[in-house]
N, C-alpha and C. Protein backbone atom coordinates (compact mmCIF):
# COMPACT_ATOMS: atom_id res chain seq x y z
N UNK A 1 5.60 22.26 1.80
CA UNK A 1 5.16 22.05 0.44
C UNK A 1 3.66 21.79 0.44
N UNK A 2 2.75 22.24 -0.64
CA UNK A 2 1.59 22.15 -0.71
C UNK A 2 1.43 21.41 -1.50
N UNK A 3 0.32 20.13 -0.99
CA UNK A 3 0.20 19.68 -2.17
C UNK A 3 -0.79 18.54 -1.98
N UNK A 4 -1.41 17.23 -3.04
CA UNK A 4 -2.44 16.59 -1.74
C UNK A 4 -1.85 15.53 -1.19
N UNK A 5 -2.80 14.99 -0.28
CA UNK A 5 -2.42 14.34 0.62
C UNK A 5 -2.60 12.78 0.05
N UNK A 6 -1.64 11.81 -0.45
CA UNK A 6 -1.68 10.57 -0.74
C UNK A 6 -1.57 9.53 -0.19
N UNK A 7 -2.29 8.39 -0.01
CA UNK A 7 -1.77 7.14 0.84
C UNK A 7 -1.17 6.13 -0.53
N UNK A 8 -0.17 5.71 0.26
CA UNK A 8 0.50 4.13 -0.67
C UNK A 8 0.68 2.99 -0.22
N UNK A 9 0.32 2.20 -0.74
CA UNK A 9 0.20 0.86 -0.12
C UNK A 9 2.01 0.05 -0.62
N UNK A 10 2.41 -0.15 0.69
CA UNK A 10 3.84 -1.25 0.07
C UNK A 10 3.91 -2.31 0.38
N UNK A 11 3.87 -3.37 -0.59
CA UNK A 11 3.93 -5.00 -0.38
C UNK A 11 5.20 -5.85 -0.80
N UNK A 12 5.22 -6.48 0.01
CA UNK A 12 6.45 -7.32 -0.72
C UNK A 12 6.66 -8.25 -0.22
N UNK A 13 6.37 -10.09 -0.90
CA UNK A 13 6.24 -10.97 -0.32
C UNK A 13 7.65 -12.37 -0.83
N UNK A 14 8.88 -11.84 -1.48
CA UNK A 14 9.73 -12.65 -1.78
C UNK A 14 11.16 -11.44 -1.79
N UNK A 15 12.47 -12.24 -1.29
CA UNK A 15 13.80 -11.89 -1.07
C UNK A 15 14.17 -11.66 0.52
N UNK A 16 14.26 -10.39 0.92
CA UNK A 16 14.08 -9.73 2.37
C UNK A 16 13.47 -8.74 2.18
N UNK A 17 12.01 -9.18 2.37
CA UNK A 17 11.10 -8.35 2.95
C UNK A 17 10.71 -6.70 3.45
N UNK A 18 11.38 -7.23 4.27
CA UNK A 18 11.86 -6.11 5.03
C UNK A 18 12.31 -5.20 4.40
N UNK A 19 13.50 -5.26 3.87
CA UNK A 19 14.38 -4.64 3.50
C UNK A 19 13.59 -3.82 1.87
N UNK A 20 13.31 -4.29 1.30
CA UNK A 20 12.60 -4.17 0.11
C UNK A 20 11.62 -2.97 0.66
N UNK A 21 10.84 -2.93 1.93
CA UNK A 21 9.61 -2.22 1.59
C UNK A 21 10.55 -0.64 2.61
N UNK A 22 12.01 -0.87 2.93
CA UNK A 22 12.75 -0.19 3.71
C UNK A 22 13.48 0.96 2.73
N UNK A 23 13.82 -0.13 1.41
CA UNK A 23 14.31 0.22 0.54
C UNK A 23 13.62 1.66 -0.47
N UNK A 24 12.14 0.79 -0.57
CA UNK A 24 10.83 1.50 -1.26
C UNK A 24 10.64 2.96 -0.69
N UNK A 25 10.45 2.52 0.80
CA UNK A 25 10.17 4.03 1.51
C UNK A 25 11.40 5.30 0.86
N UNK A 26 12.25 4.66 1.25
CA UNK A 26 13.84 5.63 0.95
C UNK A 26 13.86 6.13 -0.55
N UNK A 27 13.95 5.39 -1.00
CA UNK A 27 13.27 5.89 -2.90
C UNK A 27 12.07 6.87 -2.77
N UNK A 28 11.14 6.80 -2.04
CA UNK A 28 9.98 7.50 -2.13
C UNK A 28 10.33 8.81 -2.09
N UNK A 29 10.99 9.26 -1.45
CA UNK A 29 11.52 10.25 -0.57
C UNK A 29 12.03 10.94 -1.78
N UNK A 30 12.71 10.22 -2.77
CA UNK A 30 13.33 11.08 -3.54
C UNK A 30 12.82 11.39 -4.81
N UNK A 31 11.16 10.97 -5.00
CA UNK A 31 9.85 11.48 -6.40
C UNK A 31 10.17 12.96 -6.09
N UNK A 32 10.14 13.35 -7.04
CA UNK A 32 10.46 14.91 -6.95
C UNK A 32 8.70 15.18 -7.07
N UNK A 33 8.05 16.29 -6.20
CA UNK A 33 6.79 17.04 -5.41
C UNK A 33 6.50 16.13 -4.28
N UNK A 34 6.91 15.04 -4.00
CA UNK A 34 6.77 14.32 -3.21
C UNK A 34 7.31 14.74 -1.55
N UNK A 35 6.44 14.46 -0.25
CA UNK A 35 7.25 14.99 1.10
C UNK A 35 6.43 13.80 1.55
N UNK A 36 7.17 13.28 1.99
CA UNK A 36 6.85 11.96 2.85
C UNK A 36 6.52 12.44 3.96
N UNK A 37 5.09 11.54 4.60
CA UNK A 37 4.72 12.31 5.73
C UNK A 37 4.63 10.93 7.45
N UNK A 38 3.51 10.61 6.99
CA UNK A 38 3.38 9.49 8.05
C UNK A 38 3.95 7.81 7.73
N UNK A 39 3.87 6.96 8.42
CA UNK A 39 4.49 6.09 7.96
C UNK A 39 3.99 4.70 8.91
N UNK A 40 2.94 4.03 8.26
CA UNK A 40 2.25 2.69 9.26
C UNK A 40 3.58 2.05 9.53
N UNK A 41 2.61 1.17 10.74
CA UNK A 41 3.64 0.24 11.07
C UNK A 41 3.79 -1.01 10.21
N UNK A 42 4.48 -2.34 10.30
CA UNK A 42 4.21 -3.13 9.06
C UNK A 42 3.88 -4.59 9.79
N UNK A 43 2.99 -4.82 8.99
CA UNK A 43 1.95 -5.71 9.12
C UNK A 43 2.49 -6.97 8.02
N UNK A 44 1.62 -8.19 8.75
CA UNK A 44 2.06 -9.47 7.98
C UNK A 44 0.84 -9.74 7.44
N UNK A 45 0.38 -10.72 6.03
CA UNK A 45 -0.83 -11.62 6.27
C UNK A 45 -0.64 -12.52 4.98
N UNK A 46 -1.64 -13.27 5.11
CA UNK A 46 -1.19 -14.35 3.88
C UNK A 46 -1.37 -13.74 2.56
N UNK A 47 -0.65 -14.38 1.60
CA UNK A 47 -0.39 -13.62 0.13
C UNK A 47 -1.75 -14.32 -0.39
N UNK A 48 -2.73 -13.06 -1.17
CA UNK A 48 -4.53 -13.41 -1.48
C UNK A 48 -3.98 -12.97 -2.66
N UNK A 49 -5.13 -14.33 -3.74
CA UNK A 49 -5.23 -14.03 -5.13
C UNK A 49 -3.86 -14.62 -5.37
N UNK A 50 -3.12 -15.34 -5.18
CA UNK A 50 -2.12 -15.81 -6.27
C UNK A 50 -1.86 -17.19 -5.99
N UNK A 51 -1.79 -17.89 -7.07
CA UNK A 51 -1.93 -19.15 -7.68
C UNK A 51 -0.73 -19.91 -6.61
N UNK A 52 -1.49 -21.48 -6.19
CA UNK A 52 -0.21 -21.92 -5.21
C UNK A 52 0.14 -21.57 -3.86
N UNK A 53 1.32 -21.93 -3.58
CA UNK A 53 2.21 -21.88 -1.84
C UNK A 53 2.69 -19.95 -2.04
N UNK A 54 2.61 -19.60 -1.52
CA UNK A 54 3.48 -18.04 -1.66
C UNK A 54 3.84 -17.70 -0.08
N UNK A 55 4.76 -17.32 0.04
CA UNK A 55 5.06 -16.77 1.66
C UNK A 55 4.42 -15.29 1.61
N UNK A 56 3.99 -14.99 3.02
CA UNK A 56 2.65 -14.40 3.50
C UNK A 56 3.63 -13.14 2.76
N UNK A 57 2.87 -11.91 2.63
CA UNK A 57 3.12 -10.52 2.50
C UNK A 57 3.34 -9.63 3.68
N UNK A 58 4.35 -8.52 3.56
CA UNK A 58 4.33 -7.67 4.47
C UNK A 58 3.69 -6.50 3.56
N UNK A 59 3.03 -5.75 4.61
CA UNK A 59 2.64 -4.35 3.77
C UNK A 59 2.90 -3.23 4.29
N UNK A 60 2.75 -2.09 4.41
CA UNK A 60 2.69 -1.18 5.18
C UNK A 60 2.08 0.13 4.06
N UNK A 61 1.64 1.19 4.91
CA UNK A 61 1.01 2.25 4.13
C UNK A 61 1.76 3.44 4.47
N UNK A 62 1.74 4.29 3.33
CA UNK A 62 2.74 5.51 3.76
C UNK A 62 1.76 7.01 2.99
N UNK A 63 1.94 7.77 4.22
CA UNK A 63 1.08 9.09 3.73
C UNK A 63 2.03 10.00 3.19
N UNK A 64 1.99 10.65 2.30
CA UNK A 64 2.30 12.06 1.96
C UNK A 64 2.06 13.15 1.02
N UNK A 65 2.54 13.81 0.48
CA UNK A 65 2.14 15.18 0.01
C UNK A 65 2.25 15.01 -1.08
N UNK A 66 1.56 15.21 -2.41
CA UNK A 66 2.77 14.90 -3.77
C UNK A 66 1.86 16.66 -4.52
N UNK A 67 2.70 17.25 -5.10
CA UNK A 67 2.08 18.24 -6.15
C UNK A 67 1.81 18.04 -7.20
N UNK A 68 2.15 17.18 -7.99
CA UNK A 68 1.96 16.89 -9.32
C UNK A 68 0.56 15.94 -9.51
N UNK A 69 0.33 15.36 -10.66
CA UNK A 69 -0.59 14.35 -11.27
C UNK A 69 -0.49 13.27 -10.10
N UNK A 70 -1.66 12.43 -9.92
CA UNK A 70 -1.58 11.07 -9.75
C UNK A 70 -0.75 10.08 -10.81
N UNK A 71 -1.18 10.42 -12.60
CA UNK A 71 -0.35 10.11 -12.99
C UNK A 71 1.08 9.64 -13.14
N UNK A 72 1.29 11.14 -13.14
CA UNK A 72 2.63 11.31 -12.52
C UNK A 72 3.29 10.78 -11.50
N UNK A 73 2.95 10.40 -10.28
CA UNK A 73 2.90 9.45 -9.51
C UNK A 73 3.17 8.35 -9.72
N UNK A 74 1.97 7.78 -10.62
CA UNK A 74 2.08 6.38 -10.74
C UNK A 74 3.37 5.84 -11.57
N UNK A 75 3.90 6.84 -12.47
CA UNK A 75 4.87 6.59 -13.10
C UNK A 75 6.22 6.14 -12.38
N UNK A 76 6.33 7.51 -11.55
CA UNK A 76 8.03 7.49 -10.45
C UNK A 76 7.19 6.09 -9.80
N UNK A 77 6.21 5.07 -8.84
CA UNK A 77 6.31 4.21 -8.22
C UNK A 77 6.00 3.04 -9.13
N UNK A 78 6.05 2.92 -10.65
CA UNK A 78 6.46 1.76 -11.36
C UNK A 78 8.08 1.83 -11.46
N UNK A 79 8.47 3.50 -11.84
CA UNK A 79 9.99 2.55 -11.78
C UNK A 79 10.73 2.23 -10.37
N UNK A 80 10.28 2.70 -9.47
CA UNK A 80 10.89 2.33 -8.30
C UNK A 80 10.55 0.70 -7.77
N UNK A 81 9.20 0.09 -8.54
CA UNK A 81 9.00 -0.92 -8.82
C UNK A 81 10.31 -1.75 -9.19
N UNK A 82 10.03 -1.18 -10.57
CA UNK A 82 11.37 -2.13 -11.65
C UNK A 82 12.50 -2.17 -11.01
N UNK A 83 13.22 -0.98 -10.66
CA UNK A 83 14.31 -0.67 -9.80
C UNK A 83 14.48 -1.74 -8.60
N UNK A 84 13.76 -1.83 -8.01
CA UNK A 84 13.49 -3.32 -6.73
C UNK A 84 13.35 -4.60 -7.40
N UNK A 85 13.17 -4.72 -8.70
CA UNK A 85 13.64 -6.19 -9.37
C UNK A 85 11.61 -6.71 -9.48
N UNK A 86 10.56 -5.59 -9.35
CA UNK A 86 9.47 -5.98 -10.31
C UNK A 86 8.98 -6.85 -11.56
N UNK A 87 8.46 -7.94 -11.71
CA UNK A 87 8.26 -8.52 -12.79
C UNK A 87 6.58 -8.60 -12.68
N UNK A 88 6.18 -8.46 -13.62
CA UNK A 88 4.49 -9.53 -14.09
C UNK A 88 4.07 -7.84 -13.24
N UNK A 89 3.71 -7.07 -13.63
CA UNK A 89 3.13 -5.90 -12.91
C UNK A 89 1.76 -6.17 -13.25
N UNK A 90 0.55 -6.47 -12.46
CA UNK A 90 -0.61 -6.55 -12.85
C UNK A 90 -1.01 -8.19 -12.77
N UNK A 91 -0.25 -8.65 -12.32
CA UNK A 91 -0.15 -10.03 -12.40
C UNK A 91 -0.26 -10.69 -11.13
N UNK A 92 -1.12 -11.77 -11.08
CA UNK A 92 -0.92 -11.73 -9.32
C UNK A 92 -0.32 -12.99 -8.97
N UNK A 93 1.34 -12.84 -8.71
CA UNK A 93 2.57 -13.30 -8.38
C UNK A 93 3.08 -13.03 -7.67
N UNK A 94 3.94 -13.97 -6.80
CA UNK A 94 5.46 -13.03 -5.56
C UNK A 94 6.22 -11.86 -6.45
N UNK A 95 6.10 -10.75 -5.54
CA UNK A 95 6.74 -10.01 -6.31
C UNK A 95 7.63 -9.37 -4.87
N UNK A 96 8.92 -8.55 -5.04
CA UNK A 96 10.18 -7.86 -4.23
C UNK A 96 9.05 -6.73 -3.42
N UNK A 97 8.29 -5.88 -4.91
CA UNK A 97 8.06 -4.84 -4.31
C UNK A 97 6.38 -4.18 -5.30
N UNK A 98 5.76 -3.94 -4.26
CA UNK A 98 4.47 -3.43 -5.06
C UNK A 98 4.28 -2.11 -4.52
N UNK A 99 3.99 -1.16 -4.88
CA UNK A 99 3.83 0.04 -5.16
C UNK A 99 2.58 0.53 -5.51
N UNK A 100 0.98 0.90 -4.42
CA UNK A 100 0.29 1.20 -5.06
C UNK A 100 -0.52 2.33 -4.37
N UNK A 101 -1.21 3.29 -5.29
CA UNK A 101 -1.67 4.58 -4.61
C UNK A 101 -3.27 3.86 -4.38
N UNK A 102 -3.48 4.05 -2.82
CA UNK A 102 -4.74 4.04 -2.23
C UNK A 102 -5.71 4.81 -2.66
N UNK A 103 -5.09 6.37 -2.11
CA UNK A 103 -6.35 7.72 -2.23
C UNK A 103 -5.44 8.61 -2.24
N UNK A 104 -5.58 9.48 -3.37
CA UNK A 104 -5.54 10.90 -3.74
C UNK A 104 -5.97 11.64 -3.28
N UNK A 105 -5.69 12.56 -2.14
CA UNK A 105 -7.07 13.11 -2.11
C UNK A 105 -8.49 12.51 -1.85
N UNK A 106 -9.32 13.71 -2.66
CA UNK A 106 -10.84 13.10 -2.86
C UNK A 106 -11.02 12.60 -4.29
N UNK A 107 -9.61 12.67 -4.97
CA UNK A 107 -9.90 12.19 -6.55
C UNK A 107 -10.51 10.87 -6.24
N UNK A 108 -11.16 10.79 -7.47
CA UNK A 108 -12.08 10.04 -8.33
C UNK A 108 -11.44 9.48 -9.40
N UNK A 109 -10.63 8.43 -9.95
CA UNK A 109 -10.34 8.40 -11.15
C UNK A 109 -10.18 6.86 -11.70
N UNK A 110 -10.66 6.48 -12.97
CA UNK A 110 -10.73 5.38 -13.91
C UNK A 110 -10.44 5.52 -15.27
N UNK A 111 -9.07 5.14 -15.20
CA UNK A 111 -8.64 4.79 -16.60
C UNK A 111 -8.10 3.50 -16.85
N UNK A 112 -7.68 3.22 -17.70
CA UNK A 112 -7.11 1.92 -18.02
C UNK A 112 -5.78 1.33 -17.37
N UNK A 113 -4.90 3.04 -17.05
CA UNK A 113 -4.03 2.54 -15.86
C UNK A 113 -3.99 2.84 -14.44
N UNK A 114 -5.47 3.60 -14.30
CA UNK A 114 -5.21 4.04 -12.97
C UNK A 114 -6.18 4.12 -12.14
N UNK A 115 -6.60 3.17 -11.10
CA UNK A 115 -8.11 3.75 -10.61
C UNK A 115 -7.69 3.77 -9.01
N UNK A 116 -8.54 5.23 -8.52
CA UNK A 116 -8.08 5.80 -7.83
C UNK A 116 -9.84 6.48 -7.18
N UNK A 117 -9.94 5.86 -6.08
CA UNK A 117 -9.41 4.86 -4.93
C UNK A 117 -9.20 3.38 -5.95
N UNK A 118 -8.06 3.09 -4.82
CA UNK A 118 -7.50 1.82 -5.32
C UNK A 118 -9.06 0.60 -5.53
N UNK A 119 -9.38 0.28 -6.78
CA UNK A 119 -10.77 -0.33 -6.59
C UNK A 119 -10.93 -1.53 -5.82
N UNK A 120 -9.60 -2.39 -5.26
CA UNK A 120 -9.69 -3.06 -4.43
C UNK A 120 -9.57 -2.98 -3.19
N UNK A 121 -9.31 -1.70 -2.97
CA UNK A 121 -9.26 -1.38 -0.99
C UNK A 121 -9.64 -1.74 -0.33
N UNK A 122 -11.47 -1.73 -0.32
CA UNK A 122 -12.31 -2.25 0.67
C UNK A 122 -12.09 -3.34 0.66
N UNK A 123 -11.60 -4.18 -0.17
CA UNK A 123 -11.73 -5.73 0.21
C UNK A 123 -10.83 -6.84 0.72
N UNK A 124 -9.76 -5.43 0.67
CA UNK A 124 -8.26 -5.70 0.96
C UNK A 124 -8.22 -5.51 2.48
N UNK A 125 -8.15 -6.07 3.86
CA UNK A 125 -7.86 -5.72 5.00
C UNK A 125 -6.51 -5.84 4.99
N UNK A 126 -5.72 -6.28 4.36
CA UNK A 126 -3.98 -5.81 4.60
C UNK A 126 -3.84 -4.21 4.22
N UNK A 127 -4.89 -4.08 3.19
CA UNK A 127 -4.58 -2.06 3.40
C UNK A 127 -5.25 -1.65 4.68
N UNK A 128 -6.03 -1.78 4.87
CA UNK A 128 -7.10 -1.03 5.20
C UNK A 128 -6.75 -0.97 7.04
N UNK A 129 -5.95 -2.10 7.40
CA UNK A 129 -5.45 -1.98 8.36
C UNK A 129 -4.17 -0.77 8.56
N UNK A 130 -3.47 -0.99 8.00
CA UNK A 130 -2.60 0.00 8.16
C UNK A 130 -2.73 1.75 7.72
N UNK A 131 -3.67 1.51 6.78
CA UNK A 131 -4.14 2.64 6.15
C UNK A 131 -5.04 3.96 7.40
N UNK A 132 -5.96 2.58 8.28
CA UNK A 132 -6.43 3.25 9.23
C UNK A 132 -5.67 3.14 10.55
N UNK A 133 -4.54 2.91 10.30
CA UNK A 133 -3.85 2.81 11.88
C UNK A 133 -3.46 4.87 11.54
N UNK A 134 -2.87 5.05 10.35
CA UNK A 134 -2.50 5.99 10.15
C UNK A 134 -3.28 7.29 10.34
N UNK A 135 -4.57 6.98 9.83
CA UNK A 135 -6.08 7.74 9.69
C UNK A 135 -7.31 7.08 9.77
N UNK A 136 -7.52 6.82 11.37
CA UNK A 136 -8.63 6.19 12.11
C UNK A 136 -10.11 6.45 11.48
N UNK A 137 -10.33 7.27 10.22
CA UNK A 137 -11.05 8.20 10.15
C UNK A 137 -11.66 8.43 9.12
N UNK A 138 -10.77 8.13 8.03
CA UNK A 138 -10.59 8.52 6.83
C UNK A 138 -11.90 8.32 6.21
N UNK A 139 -12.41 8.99 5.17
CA UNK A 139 -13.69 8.63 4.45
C UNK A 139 -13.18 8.23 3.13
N UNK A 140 -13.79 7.16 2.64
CA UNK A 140 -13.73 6.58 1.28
C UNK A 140 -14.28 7.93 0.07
N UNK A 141 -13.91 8.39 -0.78
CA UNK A 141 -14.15 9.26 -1.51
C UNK A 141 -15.31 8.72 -2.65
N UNK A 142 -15.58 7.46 -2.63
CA UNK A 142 -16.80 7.15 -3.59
C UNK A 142 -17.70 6.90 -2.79
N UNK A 143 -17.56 6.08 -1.62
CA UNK A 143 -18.72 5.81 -0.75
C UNK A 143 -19.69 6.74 0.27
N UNK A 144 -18.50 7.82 0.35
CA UNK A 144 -18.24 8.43 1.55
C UNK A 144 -18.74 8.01 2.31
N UNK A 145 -18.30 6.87 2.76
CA UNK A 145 -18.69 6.20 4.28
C UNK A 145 -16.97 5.89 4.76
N UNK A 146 -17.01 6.11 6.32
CA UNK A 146 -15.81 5.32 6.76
C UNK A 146 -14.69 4.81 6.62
N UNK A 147 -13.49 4.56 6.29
CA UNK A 147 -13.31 3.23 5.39
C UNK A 147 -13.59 2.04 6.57
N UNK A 148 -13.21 2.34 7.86
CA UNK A 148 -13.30 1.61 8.86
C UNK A 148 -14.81 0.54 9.27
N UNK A 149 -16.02 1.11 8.96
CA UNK A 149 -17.04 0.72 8.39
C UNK A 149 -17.02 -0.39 7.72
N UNK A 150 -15.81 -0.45 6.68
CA UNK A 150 -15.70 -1.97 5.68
C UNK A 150 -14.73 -3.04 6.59
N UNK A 151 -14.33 -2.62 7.47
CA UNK A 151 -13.40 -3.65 7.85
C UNK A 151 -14.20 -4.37 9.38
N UNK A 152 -13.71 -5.81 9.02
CA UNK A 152 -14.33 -6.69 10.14
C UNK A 152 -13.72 -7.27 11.14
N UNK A 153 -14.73 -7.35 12.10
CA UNK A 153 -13.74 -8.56 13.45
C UNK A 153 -12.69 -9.19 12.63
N UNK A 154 -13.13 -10.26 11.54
CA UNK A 154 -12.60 -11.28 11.21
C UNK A 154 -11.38 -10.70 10.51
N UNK A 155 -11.56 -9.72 9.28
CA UNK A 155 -10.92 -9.20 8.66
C UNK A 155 -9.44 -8.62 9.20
N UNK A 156 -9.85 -8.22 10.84
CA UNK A 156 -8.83 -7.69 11.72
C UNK A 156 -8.11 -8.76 12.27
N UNK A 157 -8.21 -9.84 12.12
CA UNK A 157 -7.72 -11.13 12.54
C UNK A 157 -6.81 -11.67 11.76
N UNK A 158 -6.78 -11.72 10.66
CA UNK A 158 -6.23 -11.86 8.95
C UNK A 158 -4.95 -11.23 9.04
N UNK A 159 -4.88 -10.00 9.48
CA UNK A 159 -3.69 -8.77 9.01
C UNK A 159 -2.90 -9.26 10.86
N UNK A 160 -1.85 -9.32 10.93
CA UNK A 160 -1.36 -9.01 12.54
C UNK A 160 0.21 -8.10 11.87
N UNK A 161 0.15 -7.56 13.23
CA UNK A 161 1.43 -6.74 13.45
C UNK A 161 2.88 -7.23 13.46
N UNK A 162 3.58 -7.43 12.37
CA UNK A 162 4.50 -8.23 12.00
C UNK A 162 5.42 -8.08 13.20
N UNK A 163 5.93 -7.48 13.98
CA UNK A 163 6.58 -7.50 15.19
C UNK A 163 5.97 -8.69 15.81
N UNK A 164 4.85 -8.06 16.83
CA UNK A 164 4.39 -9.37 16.83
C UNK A 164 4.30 -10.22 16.63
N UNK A 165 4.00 -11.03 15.19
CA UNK A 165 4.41 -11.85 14.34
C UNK A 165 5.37 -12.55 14.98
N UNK A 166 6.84 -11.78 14.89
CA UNK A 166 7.91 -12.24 14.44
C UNK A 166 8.53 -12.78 16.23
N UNK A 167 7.68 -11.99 17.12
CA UNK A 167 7.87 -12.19 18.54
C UNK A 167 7.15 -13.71 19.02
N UNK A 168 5.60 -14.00 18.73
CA UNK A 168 5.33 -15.15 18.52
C UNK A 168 5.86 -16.77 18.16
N UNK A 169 7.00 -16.16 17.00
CA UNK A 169 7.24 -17.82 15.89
C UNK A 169 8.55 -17.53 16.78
N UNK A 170 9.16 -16.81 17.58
CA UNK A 170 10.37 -17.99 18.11
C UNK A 170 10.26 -18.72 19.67
């Protein structure tokens, strides 16, 4: 299938985890223009930007093909949102399951529901880790610099490899 090449960011920091962003992938699969392609490994780090105690986030990034709109897109991964038990979308709360498009392509886009590159990427090292485990390489489409360029010693310290993780705490 032809079509461009998308990254998605999947988070999910309340229920089973796991299972939620296991769940997400498997739904993905079934956006119609959609071909699921690569698939990060999943990463832990503390839940940033939300009010209070929150248990840390898992994320992981997933590449693939879609033919249609970004739009369009964004639509099938809000309801696959809702579908996973989504509340407060836009809101920064524990949520089951977050759903969000990184990079399109080389699109460029700002609207009221959609900005694309995700405008918080660079500042996000829970994407940006997994994003470049996938594509060591990748160029930011507004900066065109790197994305790897934005990410730091420290920043790489923040995100760990939830296996790991999970090999560590027993």
């Amino acid at each position: 299938m032809a079509g461009t090449t998308v990254y998605i960011l999947l988070g999910s920091n309340i229920g089973d985890r796991e299972k939620n962003l296991a769940t997400a992938r498997e739904r993905l699969e079934y956006i119609p223009g959609f071909e699921l392609g690569a698939s990060s490994s999943i990463y832990i780090s503390d839940a940033v930007g939300m009010p209070g105690e929150n248990p840390a986030v898992l994320n992981q990034v997933i590449k693939g093909e879609y033919t249609y709109r970004p739009s369009e897109l964004l639509v099938e991964l809000e309801r696959i949102e809702t579908a996973l038990g989504r509340t407060g979308k836009g809101q920064k709360q524990p949520r089951t399951i977050d759903l969000d498009i990184l990079l399109f392509g080389d699109d460029i886009i700002e609207t009221e529901s959609l900005s694309i590159p995700h405008r918080e990427l660079l500042n996000r090292p829970f994407a940006m880790v997994p994003l470049l485990q996938i594509d060591p390489d990748i160029i930011h489409p507004v900066t065109k610099e790197p994305v790897a360029s934005f990410l730091t010693d420290i920043d790489r310290t923040q995100v760990l490899l939830y296996r790991d993780h999970v090999a560590r705490q027993r």
